[in-house]
PDB file of N, CA and C in Angstrom:
ATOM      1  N   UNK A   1     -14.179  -6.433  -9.391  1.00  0.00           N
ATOM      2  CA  UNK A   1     -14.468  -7.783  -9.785  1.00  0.00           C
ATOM      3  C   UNK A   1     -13.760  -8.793  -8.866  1.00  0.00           C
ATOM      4  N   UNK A   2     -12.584  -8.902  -8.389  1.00  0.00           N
ATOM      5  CA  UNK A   2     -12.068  -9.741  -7.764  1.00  0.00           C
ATOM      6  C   UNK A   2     -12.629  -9.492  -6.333  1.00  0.00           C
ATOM      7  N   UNK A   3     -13.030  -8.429  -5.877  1.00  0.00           N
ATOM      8  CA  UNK A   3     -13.563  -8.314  -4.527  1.00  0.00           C
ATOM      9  C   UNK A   3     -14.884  -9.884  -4.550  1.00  0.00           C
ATOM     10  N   UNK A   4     -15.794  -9.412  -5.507  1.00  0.00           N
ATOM     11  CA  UNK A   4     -16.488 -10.631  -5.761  1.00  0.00           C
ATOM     12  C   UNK A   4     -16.143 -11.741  -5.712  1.00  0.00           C
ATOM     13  N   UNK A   5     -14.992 -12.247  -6.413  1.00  0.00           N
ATOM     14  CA  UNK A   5     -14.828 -13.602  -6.411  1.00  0.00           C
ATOM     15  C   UNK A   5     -14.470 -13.724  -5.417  1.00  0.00           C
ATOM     16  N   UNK A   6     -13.513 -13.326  -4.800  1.00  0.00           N
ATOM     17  CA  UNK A   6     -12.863 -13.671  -3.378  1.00  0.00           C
ATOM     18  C   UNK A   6     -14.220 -14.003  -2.402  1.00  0.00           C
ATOM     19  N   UNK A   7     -15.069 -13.063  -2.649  1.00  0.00           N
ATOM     20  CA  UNK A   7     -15.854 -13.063  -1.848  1.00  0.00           C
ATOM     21  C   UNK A   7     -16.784 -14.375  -1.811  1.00  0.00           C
ATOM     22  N   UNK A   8     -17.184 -14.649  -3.368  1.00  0.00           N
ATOM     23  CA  UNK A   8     -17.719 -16.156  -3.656  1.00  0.00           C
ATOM     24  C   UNK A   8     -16.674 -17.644  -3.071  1.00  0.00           C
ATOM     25  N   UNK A   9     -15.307 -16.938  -3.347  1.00  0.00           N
ATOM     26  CA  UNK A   9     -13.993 -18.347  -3.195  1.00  0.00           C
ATOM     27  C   UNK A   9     -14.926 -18.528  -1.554  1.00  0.00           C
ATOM     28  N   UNK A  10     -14.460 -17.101  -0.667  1.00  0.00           N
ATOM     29  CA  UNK A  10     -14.118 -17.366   0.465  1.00  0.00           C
ATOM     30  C   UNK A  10     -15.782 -18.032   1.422  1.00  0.00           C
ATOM     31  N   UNK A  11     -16.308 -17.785   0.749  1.00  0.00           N
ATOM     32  CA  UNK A  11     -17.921 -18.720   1.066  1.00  0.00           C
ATOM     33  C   UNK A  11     -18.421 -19.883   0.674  1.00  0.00           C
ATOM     34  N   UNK A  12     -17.556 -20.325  -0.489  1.00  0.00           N
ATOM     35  CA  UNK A  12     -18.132 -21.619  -0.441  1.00  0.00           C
ATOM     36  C   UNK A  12     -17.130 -22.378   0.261  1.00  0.00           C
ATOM     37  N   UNK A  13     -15.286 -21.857   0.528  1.00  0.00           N
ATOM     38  CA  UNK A  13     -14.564 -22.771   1.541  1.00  0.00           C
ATOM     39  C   UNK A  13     -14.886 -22.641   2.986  1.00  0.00           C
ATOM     40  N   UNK A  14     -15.624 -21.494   3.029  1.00  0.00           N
ATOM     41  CA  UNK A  14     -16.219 -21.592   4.672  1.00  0.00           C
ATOM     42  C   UNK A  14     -17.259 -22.713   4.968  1.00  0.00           C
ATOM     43  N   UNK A  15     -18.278 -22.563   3.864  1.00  0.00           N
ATOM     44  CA  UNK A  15     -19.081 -23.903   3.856  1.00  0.00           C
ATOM     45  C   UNK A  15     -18.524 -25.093   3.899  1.00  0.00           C
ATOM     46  N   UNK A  16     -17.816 -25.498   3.100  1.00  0.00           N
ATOM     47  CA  UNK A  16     -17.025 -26.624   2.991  1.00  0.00           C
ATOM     48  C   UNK A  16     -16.549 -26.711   4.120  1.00  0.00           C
ATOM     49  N   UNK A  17     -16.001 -26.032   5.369  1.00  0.00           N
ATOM     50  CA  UNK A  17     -15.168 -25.803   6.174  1.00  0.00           C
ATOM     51  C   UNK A  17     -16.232 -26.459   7.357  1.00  0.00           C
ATOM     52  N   UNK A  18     -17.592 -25.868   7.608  1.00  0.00           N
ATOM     53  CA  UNK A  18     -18.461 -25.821   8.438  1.00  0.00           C
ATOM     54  C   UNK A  18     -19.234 -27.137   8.155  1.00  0.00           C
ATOM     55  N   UNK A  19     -19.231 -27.573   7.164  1.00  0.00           N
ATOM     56  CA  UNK A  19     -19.860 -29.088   6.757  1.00  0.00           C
ATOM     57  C   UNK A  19     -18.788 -30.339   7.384  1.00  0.00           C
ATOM     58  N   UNK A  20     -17.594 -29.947   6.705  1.00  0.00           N
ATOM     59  CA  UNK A  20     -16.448 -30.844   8.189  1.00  0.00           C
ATOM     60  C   UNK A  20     -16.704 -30.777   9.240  1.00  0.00           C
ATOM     61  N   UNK A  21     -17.112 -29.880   9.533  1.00  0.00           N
ATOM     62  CA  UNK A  21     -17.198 -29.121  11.119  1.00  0.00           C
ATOM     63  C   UNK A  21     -18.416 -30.294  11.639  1.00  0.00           C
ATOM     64  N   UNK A  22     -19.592 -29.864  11.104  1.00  0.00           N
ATOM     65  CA  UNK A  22     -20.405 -30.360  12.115  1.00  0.00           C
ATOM     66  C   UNK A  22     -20.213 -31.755  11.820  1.00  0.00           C
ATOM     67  N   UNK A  23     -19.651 -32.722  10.605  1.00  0.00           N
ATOM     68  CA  UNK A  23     -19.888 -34.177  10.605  1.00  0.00           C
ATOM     69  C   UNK A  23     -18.395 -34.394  11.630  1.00  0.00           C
ATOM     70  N   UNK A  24     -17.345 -33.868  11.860  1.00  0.00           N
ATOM     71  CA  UNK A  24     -16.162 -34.187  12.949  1.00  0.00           C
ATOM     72  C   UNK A  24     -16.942 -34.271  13.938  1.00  0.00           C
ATOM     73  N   UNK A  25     -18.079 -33.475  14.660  1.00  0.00           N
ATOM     74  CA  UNK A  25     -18.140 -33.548  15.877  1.00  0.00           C
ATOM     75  C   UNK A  25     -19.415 -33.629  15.942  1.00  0.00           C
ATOM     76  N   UNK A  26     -20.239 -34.289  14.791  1.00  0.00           N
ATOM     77  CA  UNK A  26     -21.271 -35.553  14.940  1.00  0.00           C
ATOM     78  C   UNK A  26     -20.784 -36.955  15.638  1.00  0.00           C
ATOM     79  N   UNK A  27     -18.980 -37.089  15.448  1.00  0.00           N
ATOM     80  CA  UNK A  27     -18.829 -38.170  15.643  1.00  0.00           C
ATOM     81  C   UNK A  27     -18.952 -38.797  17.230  1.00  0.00           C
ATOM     82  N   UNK A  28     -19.061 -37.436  17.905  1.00  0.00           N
ATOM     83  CA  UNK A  28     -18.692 -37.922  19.705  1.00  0.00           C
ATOM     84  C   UNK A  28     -20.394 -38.535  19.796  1.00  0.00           C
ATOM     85  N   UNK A  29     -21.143 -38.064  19.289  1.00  0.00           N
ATOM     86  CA  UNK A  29     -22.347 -39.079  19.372  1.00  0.00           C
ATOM     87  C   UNK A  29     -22.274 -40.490  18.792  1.00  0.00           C
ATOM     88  N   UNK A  30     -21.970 -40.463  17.917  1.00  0.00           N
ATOM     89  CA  UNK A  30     -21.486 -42.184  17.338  1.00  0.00           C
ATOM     90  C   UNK A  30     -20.428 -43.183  18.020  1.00  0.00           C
ATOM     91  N   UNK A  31     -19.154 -42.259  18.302  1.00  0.00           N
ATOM     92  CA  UNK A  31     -18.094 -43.163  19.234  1.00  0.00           C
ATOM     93  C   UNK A  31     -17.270 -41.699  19.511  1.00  0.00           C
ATOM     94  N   UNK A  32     -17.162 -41.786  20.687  1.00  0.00           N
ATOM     95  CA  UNK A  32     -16.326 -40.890  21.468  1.00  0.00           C
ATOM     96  C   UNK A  32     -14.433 -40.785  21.246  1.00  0.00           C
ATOM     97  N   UNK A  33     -14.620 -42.172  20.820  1.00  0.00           N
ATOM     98  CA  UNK A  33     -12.724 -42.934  20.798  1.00  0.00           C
ATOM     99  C   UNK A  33     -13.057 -42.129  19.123  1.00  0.00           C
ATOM    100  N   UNK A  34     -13.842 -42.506  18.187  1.00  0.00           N
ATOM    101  CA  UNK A  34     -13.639 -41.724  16.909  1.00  0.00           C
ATOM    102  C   UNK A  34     -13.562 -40.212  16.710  1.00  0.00           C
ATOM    103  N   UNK A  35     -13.964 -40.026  17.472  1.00  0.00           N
ATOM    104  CA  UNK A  35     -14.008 -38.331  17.666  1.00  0.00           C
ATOM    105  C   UNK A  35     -12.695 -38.307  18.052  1.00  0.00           C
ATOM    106  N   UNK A  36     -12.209 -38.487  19.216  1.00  0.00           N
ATOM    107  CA  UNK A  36     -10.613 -38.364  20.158  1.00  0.00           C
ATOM    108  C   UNK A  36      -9.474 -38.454  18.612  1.00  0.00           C
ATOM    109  N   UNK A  37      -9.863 -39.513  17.840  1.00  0.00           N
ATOM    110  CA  UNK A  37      -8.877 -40.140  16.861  1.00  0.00           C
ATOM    111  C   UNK A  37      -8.763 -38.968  15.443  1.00  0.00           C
ATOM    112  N   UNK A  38     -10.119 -38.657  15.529  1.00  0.00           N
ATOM    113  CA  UNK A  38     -10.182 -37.430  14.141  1.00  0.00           C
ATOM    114  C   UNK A  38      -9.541 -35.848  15.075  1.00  0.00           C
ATOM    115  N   UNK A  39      -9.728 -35.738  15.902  1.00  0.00           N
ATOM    116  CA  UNK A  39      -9.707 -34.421  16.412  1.00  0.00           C
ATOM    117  C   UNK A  39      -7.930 -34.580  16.731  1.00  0.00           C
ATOM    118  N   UNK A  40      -7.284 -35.840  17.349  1.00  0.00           N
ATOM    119  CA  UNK A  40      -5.646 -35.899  17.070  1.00  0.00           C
ATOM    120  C   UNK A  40      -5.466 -35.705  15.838  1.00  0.00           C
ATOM    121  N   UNK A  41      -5.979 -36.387  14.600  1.00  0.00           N
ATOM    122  CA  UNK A  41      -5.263 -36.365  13.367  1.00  0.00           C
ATOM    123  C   UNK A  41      -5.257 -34.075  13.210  1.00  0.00           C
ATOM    124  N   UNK A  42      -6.003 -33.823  13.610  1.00  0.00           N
ATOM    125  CA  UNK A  42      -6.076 -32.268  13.241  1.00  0.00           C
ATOM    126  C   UNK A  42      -4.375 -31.560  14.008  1.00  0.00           C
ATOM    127  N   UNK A  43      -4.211 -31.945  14.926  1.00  0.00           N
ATOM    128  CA  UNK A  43      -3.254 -31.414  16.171  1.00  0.00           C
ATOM    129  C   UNK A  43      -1.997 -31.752  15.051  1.00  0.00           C
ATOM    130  N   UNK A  44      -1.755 -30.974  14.048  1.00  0.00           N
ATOM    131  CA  UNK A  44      -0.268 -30.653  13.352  1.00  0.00           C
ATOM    132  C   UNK A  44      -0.240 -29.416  12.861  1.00  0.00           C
ATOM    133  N   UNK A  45       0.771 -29.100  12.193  1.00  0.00           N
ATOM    134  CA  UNK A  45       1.628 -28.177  11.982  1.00  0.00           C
ATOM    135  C   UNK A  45       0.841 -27.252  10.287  1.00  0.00           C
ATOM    136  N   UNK A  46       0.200 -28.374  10.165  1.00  0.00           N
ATOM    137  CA  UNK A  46      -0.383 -28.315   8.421  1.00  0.00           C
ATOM    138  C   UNK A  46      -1.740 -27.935   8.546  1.00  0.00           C
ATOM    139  N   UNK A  47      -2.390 -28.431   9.788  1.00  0.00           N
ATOM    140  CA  UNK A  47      -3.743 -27.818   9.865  1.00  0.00           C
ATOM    141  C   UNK A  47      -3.650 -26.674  10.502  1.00  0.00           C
ATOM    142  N   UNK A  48      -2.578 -26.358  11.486  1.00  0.00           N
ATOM    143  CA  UNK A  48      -2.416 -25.004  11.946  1.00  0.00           C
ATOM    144  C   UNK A  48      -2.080 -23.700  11.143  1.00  0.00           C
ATOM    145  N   UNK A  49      -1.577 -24.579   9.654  1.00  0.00           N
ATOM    146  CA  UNK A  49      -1.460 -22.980   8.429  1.00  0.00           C
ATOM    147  C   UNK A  49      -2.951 -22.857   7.859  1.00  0.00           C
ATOM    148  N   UNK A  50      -3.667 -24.654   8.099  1.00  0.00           N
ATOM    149  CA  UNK A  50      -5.067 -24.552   7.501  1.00  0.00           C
ATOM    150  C   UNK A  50      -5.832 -23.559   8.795  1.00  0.00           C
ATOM    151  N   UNK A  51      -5.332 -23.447   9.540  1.00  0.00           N
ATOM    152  CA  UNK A  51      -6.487 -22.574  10.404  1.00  0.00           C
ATOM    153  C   UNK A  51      -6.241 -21.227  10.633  1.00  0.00           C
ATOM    154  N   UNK A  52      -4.789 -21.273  10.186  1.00  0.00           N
ATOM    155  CA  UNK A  52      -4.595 -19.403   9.435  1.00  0.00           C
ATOM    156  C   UNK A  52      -5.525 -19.144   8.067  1.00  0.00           C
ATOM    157  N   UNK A  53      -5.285 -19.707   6.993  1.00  0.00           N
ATOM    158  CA  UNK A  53      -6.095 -19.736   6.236  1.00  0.00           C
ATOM    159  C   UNK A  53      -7.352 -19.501   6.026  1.00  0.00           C
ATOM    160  N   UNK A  54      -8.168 -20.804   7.281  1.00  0.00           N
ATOM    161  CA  UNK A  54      -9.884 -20.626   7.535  1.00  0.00           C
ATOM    162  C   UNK A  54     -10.001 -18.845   8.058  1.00  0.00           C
ATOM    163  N   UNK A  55      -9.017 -18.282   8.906  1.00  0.00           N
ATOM    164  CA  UNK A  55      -9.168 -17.301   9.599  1.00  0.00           C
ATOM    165  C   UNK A  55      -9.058 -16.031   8.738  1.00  0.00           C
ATOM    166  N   UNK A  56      -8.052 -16.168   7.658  1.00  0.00           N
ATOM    167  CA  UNK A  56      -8.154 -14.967   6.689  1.00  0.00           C
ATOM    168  C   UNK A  56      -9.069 -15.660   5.750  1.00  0.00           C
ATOM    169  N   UNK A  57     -10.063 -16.392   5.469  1.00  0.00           N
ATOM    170  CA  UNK A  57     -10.737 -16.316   4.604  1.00  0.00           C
ATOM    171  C   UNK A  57     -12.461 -16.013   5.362  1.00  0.00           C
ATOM    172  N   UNK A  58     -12.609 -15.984   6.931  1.00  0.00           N
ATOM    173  CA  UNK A  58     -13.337 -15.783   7.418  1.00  0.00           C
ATOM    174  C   UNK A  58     -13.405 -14.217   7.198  1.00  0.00           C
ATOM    175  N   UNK A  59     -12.283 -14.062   8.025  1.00  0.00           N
ATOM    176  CA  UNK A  59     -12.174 -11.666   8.285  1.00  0.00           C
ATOM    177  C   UNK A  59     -12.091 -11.419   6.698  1.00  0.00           C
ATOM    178  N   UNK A  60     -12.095 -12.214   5.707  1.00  0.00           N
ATOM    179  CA  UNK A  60     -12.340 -11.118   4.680  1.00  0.00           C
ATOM    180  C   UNK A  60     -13.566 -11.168   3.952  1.00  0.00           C
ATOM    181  N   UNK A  61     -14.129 -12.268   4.123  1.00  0.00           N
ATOM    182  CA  UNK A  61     -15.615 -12.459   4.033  1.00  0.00           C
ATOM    183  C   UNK A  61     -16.277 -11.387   4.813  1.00  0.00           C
ATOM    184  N   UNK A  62     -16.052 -11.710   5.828  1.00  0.00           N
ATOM    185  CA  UNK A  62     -17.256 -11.194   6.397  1.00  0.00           C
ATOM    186  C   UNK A  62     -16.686  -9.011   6.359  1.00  0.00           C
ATOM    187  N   UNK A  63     -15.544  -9.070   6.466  1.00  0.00           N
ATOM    188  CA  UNK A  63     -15.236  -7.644   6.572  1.00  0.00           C
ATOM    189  C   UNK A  63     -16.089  -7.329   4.865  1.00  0.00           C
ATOM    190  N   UNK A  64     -15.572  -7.760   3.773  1.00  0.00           N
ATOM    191  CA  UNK A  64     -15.980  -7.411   2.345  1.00  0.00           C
ATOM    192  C   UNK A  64     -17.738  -7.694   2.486  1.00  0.00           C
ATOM    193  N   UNK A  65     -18.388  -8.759   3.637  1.00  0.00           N
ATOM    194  CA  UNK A  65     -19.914  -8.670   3.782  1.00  0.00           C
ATOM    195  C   UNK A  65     -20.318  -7.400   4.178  1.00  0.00           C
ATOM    196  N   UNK A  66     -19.472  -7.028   4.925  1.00  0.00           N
ATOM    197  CA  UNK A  66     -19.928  -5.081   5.767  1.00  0.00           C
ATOM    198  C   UNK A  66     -19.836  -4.281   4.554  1.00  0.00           C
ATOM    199  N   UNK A  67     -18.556  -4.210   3.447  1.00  0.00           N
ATOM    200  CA  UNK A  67     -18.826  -3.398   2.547  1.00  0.00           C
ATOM    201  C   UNK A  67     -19.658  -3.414   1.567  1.00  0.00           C
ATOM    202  N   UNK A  68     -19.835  -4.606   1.044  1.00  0.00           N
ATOM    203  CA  UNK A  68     -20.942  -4.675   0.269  1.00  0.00           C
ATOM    204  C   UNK A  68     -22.593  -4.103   1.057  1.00  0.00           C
ATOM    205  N   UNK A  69     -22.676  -4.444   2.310  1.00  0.00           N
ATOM    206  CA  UNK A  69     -23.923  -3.571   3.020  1.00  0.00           C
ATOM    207  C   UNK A  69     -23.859  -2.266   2.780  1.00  0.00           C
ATOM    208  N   UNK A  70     -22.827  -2.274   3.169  1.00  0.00           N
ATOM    209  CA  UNK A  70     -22.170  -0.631   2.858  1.00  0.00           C
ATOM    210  C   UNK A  70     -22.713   0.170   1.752  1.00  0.00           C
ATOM    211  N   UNK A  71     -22.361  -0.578   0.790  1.00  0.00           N
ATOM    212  CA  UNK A  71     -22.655  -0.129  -0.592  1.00  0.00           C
ATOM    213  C   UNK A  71     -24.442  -0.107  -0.935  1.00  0.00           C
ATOM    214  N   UNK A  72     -25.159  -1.405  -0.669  1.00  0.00           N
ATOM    215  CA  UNK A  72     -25.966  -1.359  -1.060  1.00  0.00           C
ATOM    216  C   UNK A  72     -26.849  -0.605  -0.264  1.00  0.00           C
ATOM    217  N   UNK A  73     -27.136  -0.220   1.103  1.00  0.00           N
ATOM    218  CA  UNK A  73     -27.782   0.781   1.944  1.00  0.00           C
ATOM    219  C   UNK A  73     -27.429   1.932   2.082  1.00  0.00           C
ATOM    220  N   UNK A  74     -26.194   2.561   1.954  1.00  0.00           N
ATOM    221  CA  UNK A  74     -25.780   3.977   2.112  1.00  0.00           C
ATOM    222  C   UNK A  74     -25.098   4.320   0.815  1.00  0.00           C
ATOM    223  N   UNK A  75     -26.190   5.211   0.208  1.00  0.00           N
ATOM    224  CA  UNK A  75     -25.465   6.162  -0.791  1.00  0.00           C
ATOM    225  C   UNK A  75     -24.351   6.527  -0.690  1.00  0.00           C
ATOM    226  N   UNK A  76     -23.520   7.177   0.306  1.00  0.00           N
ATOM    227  CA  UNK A  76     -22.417   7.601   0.272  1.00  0.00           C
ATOM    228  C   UNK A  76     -21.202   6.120  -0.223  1.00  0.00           C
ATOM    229  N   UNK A  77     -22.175   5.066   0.248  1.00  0.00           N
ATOM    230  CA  UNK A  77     -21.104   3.620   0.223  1.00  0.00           C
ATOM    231  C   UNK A  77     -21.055   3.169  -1.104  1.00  0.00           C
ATOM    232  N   UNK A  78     -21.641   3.849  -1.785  1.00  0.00           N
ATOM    233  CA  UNK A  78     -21.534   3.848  -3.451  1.00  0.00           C
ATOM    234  C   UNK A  78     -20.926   4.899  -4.418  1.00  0.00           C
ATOM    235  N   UNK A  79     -20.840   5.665  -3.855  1.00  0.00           N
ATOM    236  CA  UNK A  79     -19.589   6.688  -4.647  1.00  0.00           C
ATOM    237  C   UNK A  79     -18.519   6.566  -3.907  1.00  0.00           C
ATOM    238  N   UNK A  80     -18.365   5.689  -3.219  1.00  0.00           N
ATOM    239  CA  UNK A  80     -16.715   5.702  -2.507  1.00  0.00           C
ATOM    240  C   UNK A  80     -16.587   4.118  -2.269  1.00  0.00           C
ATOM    241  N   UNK A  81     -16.846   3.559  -3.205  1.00  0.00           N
ATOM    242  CA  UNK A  81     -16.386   2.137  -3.505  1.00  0.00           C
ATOM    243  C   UNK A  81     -15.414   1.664  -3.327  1.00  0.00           C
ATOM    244  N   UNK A  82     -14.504   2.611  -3.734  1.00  0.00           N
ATOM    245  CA  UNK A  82     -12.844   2.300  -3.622  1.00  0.00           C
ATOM    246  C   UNK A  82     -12.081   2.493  -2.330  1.00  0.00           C
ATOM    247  N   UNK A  83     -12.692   3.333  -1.921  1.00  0.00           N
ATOM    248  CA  UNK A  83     -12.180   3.728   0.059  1.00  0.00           C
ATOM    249  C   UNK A  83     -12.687   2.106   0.509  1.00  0.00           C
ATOM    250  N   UNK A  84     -13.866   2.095   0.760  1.00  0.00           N
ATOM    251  CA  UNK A  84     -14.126   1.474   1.351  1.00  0.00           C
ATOM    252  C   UNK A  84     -13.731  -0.457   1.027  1.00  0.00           C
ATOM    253  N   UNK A  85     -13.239  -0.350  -0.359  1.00  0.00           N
ATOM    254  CA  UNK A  85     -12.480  -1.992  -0.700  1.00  0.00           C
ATOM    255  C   UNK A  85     -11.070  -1.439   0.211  1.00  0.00           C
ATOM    256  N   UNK A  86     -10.224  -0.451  -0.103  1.00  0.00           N
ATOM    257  CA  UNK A  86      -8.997  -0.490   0.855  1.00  0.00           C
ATOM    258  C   UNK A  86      -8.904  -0.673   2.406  1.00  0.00           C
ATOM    259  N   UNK A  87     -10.597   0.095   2.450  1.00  0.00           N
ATOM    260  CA  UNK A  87     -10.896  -0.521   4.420  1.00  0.00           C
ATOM    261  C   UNK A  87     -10.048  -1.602   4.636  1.00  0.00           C
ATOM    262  N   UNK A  88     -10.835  -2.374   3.506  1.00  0.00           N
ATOM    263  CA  UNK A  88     -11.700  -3.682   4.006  1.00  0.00           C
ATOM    264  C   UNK A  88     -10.211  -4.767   3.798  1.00  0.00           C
ATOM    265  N   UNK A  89      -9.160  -4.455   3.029  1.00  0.00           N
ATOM    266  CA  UNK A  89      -7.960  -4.540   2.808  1.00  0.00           C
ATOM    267  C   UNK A  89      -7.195  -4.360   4.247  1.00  0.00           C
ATOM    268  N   UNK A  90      -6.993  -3.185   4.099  1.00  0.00           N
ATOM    269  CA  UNK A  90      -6.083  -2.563   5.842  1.00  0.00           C
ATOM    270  C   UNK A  90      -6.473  -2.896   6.974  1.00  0.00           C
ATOM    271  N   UNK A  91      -8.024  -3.662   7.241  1.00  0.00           N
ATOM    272  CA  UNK A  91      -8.577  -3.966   8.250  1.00  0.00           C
ATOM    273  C   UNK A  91      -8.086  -5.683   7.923  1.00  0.00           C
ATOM    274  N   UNK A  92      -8.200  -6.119   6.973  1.00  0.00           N
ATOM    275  CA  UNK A  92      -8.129  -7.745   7.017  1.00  0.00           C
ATOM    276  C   UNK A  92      -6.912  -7.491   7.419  1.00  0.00           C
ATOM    277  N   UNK A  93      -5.367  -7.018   6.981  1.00  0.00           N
ATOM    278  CA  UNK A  93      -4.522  -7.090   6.964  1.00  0.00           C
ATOM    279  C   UNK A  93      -3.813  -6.823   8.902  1.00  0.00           C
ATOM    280  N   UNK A  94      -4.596  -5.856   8.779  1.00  0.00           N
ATOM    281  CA  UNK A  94      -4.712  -5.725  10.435  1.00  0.00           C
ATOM    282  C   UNK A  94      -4.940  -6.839  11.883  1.00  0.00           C
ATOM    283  N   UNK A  95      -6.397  -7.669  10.920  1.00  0.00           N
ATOM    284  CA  UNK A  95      -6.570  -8.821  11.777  1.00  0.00           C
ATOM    285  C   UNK A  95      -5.550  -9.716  11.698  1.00  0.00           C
ATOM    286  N   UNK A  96      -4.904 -10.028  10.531  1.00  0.00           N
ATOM    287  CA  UNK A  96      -3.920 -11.145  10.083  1.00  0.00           C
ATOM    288  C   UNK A  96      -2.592 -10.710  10.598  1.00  0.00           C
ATOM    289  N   UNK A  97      -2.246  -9.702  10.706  1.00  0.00           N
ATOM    290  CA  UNK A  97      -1.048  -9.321  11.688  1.00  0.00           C
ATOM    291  C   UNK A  97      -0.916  -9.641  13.017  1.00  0.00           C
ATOM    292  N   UNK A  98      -2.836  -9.142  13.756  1.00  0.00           N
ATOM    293  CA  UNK A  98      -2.618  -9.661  15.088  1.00  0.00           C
ATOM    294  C   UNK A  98      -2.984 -11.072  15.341  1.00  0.00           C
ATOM    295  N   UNK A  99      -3.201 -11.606  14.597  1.00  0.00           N
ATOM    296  CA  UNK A  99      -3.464 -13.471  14.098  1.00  0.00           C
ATOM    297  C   UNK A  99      -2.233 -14.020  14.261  1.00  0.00           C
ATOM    298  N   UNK A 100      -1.993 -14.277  13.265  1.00  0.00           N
ATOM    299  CA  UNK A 100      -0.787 -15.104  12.472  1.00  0.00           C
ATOM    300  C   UNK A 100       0.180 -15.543  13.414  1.00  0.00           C
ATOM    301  N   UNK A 101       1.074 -14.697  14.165  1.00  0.00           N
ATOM    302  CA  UNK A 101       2.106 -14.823  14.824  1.00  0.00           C
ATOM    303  C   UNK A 101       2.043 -15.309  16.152  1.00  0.00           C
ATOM    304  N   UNK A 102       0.598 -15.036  16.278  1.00  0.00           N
ATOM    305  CA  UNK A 102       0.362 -15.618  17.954  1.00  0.00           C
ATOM    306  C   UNK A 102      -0.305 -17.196  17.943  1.00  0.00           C
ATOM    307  N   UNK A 103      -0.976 -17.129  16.127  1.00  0.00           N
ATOM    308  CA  UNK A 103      -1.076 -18.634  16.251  1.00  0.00           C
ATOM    309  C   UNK A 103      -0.061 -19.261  16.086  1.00  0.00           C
ATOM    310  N   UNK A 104       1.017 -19.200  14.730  1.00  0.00           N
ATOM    311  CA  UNK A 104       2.063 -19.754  14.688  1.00  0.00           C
ATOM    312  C   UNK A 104       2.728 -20.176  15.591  1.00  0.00           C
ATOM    313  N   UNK A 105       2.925 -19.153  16.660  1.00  0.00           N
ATOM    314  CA  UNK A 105       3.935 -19.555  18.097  1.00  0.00           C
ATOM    315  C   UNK A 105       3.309 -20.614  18.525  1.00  0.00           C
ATOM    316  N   UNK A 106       2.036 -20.899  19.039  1.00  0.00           N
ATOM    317  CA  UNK A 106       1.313 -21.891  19.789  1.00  0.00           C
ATOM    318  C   UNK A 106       1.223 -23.498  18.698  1.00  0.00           C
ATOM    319  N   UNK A 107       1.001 -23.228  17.519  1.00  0.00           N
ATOM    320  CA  UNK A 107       1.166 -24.057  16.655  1.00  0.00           C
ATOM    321  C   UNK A 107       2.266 -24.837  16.329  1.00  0.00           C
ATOM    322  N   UNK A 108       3.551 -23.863  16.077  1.00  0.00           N
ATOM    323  CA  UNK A 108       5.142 -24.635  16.086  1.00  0.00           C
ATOM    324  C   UNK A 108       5.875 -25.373  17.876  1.00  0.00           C
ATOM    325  N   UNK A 109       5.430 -24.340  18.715  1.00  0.00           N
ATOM    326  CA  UNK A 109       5.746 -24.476  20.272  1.00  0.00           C
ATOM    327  C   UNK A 109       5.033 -25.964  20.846  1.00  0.00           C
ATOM    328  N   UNK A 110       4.674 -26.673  20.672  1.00  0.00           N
ATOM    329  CA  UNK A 110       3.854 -27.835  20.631  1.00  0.00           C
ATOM    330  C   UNK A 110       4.779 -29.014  20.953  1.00  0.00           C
TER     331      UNK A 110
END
């Protein structure tokens, strides 16, 4: 059950995420100086934990999107439900190890 929700949390903040996205950088068509001014306000310390965040809520979306394929096309991906949620665990955890620390450095080093 929580694989689900996570999975619902982590898709509608990606949306939310991608709807910022394209109206921030609608703006270089409207005024170029407004774009320059929104894209500085991003360059801190607070959006750089927000872009750890976007990043583990991306790799576990989409890793928990492979298992759920998983499940619903291969028989075997349905009697081993539980292997394959710990994958999907040890693999996020994996990406976020080689993440985290190399953004942080570039993020605090500033």
């Amino acid at each position: 059950m929580w694989s689900w929700v996570f999975h619902r949390i982590t898709g509608v903040a990606i949306f939310f995420f991608l709807l910022v996205h394209i109206l921030d950088t609608a703006l270089v068509r409207v005024s170029p100086e407004a774009y320059n001014a929104v894209i500085g306000t991003y360059k801190n310390p607070i959006m750089g934990l927000g872009e750890v965040a976007l990043v583990a809520a991306i790799g576990l979306h989409a890793l928990n999107g492979i298992r759920i394929i998983l499940i619903d096309f291969w028989a075997w991906g349905t009697r081993h439900q539980k292997l394959l949620q710990w994958i999907v665990i040890i693999l996020w955890i994996v990406l976020l190890v080689g993440f985290v620390p190399r953004h942080l450095i570039n993020v605090f080093s500033e």
